[in-house]
Structures are given as C-alpha cells and as structure tokens.
Protein backbone atom coordinates (compact mmCIF):
# COMPACT_ATOMS: atom_id res chain seq x y z
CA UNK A 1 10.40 -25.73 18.62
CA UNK A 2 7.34 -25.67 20.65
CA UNK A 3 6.05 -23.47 23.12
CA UNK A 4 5.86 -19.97 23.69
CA UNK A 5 6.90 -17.99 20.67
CA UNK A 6 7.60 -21.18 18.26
CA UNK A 7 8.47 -20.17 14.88
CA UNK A 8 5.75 -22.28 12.42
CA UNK A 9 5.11 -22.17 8.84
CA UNK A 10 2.02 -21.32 7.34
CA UNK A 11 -0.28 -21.42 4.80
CA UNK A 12 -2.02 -18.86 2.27
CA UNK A 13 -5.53 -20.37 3.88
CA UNK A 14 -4.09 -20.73 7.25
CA UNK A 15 -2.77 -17.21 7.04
CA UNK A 16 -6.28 -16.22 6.30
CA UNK A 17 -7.65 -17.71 9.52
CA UNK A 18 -4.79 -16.42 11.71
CA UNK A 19 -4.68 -12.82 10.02
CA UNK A 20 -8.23 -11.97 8.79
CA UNK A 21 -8.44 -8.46 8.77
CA UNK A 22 -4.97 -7.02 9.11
CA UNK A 23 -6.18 -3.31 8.46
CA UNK A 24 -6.80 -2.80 12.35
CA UNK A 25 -3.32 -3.13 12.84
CA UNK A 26 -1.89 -2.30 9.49
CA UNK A 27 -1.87 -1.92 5.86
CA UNK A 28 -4.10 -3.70 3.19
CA UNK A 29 -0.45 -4.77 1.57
CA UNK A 30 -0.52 -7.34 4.74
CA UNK A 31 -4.10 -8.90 3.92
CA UNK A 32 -3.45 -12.41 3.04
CA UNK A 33 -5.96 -12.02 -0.72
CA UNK A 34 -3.36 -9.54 -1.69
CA UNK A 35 -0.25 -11.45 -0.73
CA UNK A 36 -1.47 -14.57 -2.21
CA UNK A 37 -2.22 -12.48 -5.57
CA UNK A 38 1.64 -11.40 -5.68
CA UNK A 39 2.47 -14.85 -5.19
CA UNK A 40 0.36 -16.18 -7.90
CA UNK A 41 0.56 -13.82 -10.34
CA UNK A 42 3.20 -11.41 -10.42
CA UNK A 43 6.36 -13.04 -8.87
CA UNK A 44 9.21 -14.38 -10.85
CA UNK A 45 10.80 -16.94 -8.22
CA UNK A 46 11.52 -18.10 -4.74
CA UNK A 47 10.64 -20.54 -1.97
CA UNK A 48 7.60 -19.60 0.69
CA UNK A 49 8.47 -18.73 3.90
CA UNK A 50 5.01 -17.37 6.07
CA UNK A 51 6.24 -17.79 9.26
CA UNK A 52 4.24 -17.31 12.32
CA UNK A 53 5.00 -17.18 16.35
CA UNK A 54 2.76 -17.78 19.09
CA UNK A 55 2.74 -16.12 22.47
CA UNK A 56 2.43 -18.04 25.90
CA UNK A 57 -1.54 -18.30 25.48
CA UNK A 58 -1.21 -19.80 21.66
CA UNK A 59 -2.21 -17.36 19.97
CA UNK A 60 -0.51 -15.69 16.75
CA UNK A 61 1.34 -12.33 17.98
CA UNK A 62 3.60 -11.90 14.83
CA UNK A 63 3.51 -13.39 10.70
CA UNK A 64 6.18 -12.67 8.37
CA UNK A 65 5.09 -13.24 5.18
CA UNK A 66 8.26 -14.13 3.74
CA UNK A 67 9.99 -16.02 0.70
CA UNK A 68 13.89 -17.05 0.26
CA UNK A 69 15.78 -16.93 -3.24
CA UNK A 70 19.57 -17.86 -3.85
CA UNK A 71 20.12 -17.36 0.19
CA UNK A 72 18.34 -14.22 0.54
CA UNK A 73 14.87 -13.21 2.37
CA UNK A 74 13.05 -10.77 2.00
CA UNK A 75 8.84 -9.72 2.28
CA UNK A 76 6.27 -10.69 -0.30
CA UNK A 77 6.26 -8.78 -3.03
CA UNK A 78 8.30 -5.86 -4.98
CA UNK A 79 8.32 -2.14 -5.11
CA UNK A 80 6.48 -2.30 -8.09
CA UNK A 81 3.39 -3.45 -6.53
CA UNK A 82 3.92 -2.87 -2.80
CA UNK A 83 4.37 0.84 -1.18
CA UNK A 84 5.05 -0.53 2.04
CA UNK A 85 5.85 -3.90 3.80
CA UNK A 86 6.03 -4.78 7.39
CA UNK A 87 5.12 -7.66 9.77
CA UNK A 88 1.63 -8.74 10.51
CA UNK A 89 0.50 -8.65 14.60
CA UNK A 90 -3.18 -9.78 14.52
CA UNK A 91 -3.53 -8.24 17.69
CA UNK A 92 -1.74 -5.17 17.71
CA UNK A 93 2.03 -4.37 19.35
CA UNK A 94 1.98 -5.58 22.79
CA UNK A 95 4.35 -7.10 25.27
CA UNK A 96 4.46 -10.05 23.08
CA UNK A 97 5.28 -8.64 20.11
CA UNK A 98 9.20 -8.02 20.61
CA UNK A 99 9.78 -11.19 21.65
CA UNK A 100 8.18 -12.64 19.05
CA UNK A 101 10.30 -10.73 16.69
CA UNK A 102 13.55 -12.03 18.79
CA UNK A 103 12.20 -15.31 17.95
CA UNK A 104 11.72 -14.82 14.17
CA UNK A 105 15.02 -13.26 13.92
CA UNK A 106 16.55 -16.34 15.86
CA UNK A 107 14.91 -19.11 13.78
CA UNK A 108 16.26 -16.96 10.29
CA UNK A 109 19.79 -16.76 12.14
CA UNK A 110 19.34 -20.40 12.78
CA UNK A 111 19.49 -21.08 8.76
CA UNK A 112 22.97 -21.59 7.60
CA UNK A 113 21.31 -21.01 3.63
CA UNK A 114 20.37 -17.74 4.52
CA UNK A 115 23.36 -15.12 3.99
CA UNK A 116 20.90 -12.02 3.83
CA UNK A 117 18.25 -10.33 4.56
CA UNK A 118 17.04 -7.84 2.32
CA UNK A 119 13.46 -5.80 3.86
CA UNK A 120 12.83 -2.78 1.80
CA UNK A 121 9.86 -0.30 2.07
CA UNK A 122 9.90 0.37 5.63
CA UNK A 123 8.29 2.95 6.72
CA UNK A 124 9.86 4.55 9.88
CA UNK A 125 6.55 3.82 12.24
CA UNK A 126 6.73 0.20 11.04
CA UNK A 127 7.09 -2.16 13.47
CA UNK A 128 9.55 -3.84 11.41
CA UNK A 129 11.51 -0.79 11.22
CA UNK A 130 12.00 -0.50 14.94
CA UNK A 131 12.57 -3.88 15.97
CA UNK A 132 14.05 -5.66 13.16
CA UNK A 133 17.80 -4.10 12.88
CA UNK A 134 18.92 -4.13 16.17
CA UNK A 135 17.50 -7.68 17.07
CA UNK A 136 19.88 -8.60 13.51
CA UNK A 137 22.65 -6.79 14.58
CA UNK A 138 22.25 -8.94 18.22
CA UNK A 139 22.72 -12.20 16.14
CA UNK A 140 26.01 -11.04 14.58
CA UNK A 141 24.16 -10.00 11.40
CA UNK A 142 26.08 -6.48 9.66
CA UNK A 143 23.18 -4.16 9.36
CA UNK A 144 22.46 -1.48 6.83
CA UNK A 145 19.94 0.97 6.65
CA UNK A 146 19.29 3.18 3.41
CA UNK A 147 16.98 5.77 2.19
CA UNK A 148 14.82 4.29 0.06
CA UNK A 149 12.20 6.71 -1.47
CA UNK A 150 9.44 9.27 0.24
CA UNK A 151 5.79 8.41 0.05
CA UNK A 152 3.87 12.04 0.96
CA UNK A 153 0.39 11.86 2.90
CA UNK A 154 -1.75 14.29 4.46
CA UNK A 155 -3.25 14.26 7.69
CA UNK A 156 -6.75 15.10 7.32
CA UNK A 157 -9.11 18.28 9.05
CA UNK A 158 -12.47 17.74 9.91
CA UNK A 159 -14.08 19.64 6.98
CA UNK A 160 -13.10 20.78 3.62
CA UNK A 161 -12.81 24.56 4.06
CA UNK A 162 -10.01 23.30 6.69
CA UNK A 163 -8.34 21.60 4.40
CA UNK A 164 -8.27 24.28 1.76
CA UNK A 165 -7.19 26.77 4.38
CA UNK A 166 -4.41 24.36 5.36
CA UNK A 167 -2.76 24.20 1.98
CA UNK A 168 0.29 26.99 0.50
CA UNK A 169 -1.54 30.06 -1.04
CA UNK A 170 -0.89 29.83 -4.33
CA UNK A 171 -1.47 26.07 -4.19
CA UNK A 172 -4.92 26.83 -2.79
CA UNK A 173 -5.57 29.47 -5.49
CA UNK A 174 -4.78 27.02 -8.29
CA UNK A 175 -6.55 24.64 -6.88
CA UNK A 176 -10.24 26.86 -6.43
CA UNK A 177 -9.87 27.74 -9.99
CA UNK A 178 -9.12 24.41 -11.64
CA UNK A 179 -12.75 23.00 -9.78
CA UNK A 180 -14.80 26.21 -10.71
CA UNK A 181 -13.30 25.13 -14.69
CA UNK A 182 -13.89 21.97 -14.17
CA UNK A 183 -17.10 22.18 -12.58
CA UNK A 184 -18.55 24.60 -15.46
CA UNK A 185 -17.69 22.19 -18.23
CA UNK A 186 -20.94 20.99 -19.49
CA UNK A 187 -21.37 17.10 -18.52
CA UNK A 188 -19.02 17.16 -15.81
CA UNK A 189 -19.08 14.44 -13.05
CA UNK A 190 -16.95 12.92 -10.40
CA UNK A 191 -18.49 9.21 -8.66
CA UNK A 192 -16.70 6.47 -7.22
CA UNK A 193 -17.65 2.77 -7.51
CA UNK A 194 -17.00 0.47 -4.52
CA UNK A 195 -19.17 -2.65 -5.16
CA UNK A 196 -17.07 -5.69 -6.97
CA UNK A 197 -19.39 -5.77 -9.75
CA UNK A 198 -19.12 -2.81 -10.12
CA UNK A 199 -15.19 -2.16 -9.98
CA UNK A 200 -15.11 -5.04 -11.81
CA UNK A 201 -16.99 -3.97 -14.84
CA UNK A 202 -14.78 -0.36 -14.27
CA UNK A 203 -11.36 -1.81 -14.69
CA UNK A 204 -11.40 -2.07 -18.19
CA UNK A 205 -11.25 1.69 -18.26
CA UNK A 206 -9.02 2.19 -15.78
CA UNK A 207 -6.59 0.07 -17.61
CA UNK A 208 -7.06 2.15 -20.80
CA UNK A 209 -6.63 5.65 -19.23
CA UNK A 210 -3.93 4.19 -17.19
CA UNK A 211 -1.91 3.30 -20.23
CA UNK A 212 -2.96 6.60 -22.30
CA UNK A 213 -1.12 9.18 -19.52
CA UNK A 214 2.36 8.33 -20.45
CA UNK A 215 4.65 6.05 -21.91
CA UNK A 216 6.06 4.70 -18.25
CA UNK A 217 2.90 3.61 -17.24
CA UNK A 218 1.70 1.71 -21.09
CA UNK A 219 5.50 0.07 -20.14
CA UNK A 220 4.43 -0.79 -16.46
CA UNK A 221 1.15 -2.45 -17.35
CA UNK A 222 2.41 -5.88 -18.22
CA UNK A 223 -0.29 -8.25 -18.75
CA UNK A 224 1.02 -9.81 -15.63
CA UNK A 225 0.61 -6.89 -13.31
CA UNK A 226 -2.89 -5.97 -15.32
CA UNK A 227 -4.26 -9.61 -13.98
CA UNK A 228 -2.51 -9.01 -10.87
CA UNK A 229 -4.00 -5.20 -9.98
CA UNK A 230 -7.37 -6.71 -11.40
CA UNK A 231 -7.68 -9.57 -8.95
CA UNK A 232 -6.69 -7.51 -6.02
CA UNK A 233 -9.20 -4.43 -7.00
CA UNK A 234 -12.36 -7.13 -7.69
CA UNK A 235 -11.20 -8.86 -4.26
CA UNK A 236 -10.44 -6.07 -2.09
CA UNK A 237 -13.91 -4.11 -3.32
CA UNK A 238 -16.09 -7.55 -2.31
CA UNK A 239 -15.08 -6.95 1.17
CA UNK A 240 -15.37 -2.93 1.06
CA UNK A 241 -11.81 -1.83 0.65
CA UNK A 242 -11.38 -0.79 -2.88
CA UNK A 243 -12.46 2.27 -4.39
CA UNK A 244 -12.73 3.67 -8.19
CA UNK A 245 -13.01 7.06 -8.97
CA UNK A 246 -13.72 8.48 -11.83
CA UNK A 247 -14.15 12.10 -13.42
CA UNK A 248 -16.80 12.15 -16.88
CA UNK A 249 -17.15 14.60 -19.34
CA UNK A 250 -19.39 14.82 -21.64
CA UNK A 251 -20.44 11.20 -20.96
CA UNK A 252 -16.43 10.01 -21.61
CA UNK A 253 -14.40 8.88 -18.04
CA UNK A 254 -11.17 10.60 -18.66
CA UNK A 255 -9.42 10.26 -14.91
CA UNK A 256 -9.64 7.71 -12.57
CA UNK A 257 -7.99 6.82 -9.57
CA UNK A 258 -7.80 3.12 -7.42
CA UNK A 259 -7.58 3.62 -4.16
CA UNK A 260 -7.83 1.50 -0.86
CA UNK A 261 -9.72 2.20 2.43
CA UNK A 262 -7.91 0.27 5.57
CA UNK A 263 -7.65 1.41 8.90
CA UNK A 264 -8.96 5.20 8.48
CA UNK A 265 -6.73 5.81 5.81
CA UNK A 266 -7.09 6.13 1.98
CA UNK A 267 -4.22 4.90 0.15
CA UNK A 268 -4.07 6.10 -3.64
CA UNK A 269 -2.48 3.41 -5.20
CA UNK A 270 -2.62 4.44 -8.86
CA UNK A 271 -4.58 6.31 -11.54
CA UNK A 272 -4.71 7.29 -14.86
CA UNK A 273 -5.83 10.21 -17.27
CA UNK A 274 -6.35 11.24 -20.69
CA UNK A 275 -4.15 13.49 -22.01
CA UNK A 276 -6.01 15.41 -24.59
CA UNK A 277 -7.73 16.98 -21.82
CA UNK A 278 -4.94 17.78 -19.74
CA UNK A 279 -6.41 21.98 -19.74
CA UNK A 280 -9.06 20.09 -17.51
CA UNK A 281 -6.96 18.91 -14.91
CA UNK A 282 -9.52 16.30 -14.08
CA UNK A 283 -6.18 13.51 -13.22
CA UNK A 284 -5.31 16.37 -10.38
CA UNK A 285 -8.61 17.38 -9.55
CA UNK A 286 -9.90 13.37 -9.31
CA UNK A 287 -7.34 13.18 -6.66
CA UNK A 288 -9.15 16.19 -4.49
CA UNK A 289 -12.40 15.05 -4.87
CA UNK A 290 -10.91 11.85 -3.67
CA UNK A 291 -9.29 13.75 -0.31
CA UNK A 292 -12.94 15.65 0.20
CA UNK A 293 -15.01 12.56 -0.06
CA UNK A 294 -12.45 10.95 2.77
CA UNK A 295 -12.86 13.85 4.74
CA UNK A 296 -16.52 13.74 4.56
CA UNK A 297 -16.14 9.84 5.64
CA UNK A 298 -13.93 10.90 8.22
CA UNK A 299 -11.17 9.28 7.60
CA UNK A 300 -7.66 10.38 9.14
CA UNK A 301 -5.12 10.13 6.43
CA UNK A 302 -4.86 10.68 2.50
CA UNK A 303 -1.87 8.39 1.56
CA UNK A 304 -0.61 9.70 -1.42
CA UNK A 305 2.20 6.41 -1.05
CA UNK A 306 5.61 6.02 -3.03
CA UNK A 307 6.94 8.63 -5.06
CA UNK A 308 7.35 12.35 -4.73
CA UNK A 309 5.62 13.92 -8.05
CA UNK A 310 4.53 17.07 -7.51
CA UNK A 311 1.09 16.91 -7.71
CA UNK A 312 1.21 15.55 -4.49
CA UNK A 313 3.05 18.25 -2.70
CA UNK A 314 0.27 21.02 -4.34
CA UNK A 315 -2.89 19.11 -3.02
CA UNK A 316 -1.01 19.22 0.45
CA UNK A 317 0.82 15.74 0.62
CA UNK A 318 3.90 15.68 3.52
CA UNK A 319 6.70 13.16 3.31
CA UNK A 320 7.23 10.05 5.36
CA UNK A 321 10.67 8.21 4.54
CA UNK A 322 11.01 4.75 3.05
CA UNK A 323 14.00 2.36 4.06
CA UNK A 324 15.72 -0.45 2.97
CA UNK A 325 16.95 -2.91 6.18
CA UNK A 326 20.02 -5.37 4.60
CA UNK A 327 21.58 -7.16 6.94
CA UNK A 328 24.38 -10.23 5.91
CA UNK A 329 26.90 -12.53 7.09
C-alpha cells in the first residue's frame, strides 16, 4: 500500500530517525536505544514487526514497535523489563493519529498468521488503550480487557513543605523522623550521578545492593537482564535521561535507586539496599530524596511504576491501572 497512512516496516536505525526523542510524546520505554536493547539482549524469540504509517503529508504519525511469535503479536518487550507499552506518535495525537491506528489495525487484520493480539501494560491514558480495542473489535476481532497490575505515582507540588503537608499524618510523621536519623548518622550522604561515565562506573554497585535486598531480586538479576539494564542505564545517561542515586554511610553506598527523566516525569525503575542497615531506612528514604530533588527540578510526576508495595503508598504514591488488551479470531 502506498499513500496516505501506508503501513511500512522499519528498522532499529530507521526507527531512530523517524522517532528520535519519543519522551515529548511519551515514555522512555518507546525510545528506539531501549527497544533495540530488549531485542538484543533480553528476548527469547519472535519475528520483528516495527511498523510505521504515514499521514497525507509523509510524515510518520504512528510506530508500533511490534514482534509476532507462533501467530501472536504483541509490543517489544515483557513485564519484566517494561512498566508500560504503547504506540509511538512522533508528533503527538492529532487528527492523524486515529486513522493511522485504523490503518495498523487493518494491515494486522489483513494477516491470516496472526490469530491474536496480545498488548499488555496499558495504561488507561495510553493512546493504545483508547483506540486500539474498539478499532479490533470493528475488524471482527473478540476483545478482552483485564486488570493487569497498579503502578502508583504522585503528582508533584511546587515545593517540598507542600509535599510533606500533602502526605497522611502518620505517614508524614514517620517520614520527618526517619531523615532527622538518617541525617544525624555520622558520614551520611545522598548524590545522584547522571553523566555515562559516571553511571557507568556506578552500576557495579547497584547490581550488588540490588541483589543483597532480597532473594526475588538476586533471582531476577539474570546475567541477561544485568547486560540488558546496564546498556540501557550507560545509554540513556549519555543523552541525559538516566539517573543514579545513592545514599553513603560512613563512606559505604548502601541504597540506590535507577531512575529515568522523560517528559517531566521521573520514573523509578528499580533500586536496591543493604539489609544490615535496614534501622536506617536509607532504601525508603533514597526514594524521598529522589521525589525532593524532582521537585526542586520541577518536574510534574514521581512515577513510582508497576507494583503496589507499600512503601510507595507511605511516600504518597496514587494508583493508575494497568491492562491487558487480547483480542483473537
């Protein structure tokens, strides 16, 4: 097909070109570096599908970064290693943007190997979310939608004394005294590295104190996923997206937290602690030097992502839904 809103595959360095900076418009799980790292390094099988559609003018409205396996489709990437997925519009939602999800939906439809769709981690602002199940359900596709998981976030005041004032009494009381312990612990710190070198040269530790806070996370940490998160940390920090925090005592780093910066929001993808000083607090209390330092950048939203553990709830955190889309025939 040619035209207005022809369906056309793509490349990982085409992508790059079409797509360069999806934060403005979306997540950092859309930028191509991080796509291409799942790809590479963390998934297990599958054919490539990146699919893109042009509007009237030629230029790319919609990608779905895609891949097919035994007749299904679904995004790039698992839950292990992606909160969220959605399409990509380089240029925002506009008037082209349903239509070029009619036409994406169309040209899957169109593919007698493909008996399902399967599109989970949708968050229910997504654009996917909105447009994908009833355009499926228009091509004779049976549609399901299921709750998938909660990922919390917090939207964030202009200064910190808001934010304190905002959260549940005894979670703000808790919270004042863990800092003023913390804080009076001789050789206490809290800094955050954002330079690739830097983060580079930092991930060593982060692997070690992620694998020291429990025995879930020394399972999760595959070397797979430990060359995957390392690639994606070193990239992501070269173009000023990644952040490392860390809390030191006494000259040791005992918590750290990676995070992402994207589109006025910090995402906190996944930290670690040591557990022999747990009376410290410093894996909780990382996390809210974390959500001041954003404030003070003035960033909107502290993205807590997938997962509801409590600590997120105490330093504030408010759910958002995650859904699964399945649709078959």
């Amino acid at each position: 097909m040619t035209g207005p809103n022809a369906v056309t595959e793509e490349t990982f360095e085409s992508l790059a070109a079409i797509a360069p900076d999806p934060c403005t418009h979306g997540t950092f799980f859309e930028r191509h570096e991080w796509l291409r790292a799942w790809w590479e390094e963390a998934r297990d099988e599958g054919a490539l599908r990146l699919l893109s559609v042009r509007d009237e003018r030629g230029d790319v409205s919609l990608v779905a970064p895609l891949y097919v396996h035994d007749g299904t489709v679904a995004f790039l990437g698992g839950t292990d290693l992606f909160d969220y997925h959605d399409l990509i519009l380089p240029g925002g939602e506009g008037e082209s943007s349903g239509a070029a999800a009619h036409a994406l939906v169309r040209r899957l439809s169109a593919d007698e190997d493909i008996r399902r769709l399967e599109f989970f981690s949708l968050r229910e602002d997504s654009f996917a979310f909105r447009q994908l199940p009833g355009l499926c359900r228009e091509r004779g596709w049976e549609v399901s939608l299921e709750r998938e998981d909660v990922a919390p976030r917090l939207q964030l005041p202009d200064t910190w004394d808001e934010y304190l004032a905002g959260l549940r009494r005894r979670d703000r009381h808790e919270l004042r005294r863990k800092l003023r312990r913390l804080e009076r612990t001789p050789g206490t710190r809290n800094y955050e590295l954002s330079a690739g070198g830097d983060v580079e040269a930092g991930m060593d530790d982060f692997f070690s104190l992620h694998r020291m806070s429990g025995p879930d996370k020394r399972q999760f940490m595959t070397p797979r996923r430990e060359r995957f998160f390392r690639r994606v940390a070193v990239g992501l920090a070269e173009q000023g997206i990644a952040r490392l925090s860390f809390v030191e005592v006494d000259g040791e780093r005992t918590a750290v937290s990676l995070s992402f910066v994207c589109g006025g929001v910090r995402y906190l993808y996944n930290s670690g602690y040591d557990p022999s000083l747990r009376r410290l607090a410093a894996g909780l209390l990382n996390h809210a030097y974390a959500i001041r330092r954003s404030i003070e950048e003035g960033l909107s939203v502290f993205d807590f992502m997938r997962g509801d553990e409590p600590y997120k709830y105490r330093l504030g955190g408010q759910d958002s839904i995650l859904h699964t889309l399945t649709a078959s025939r």
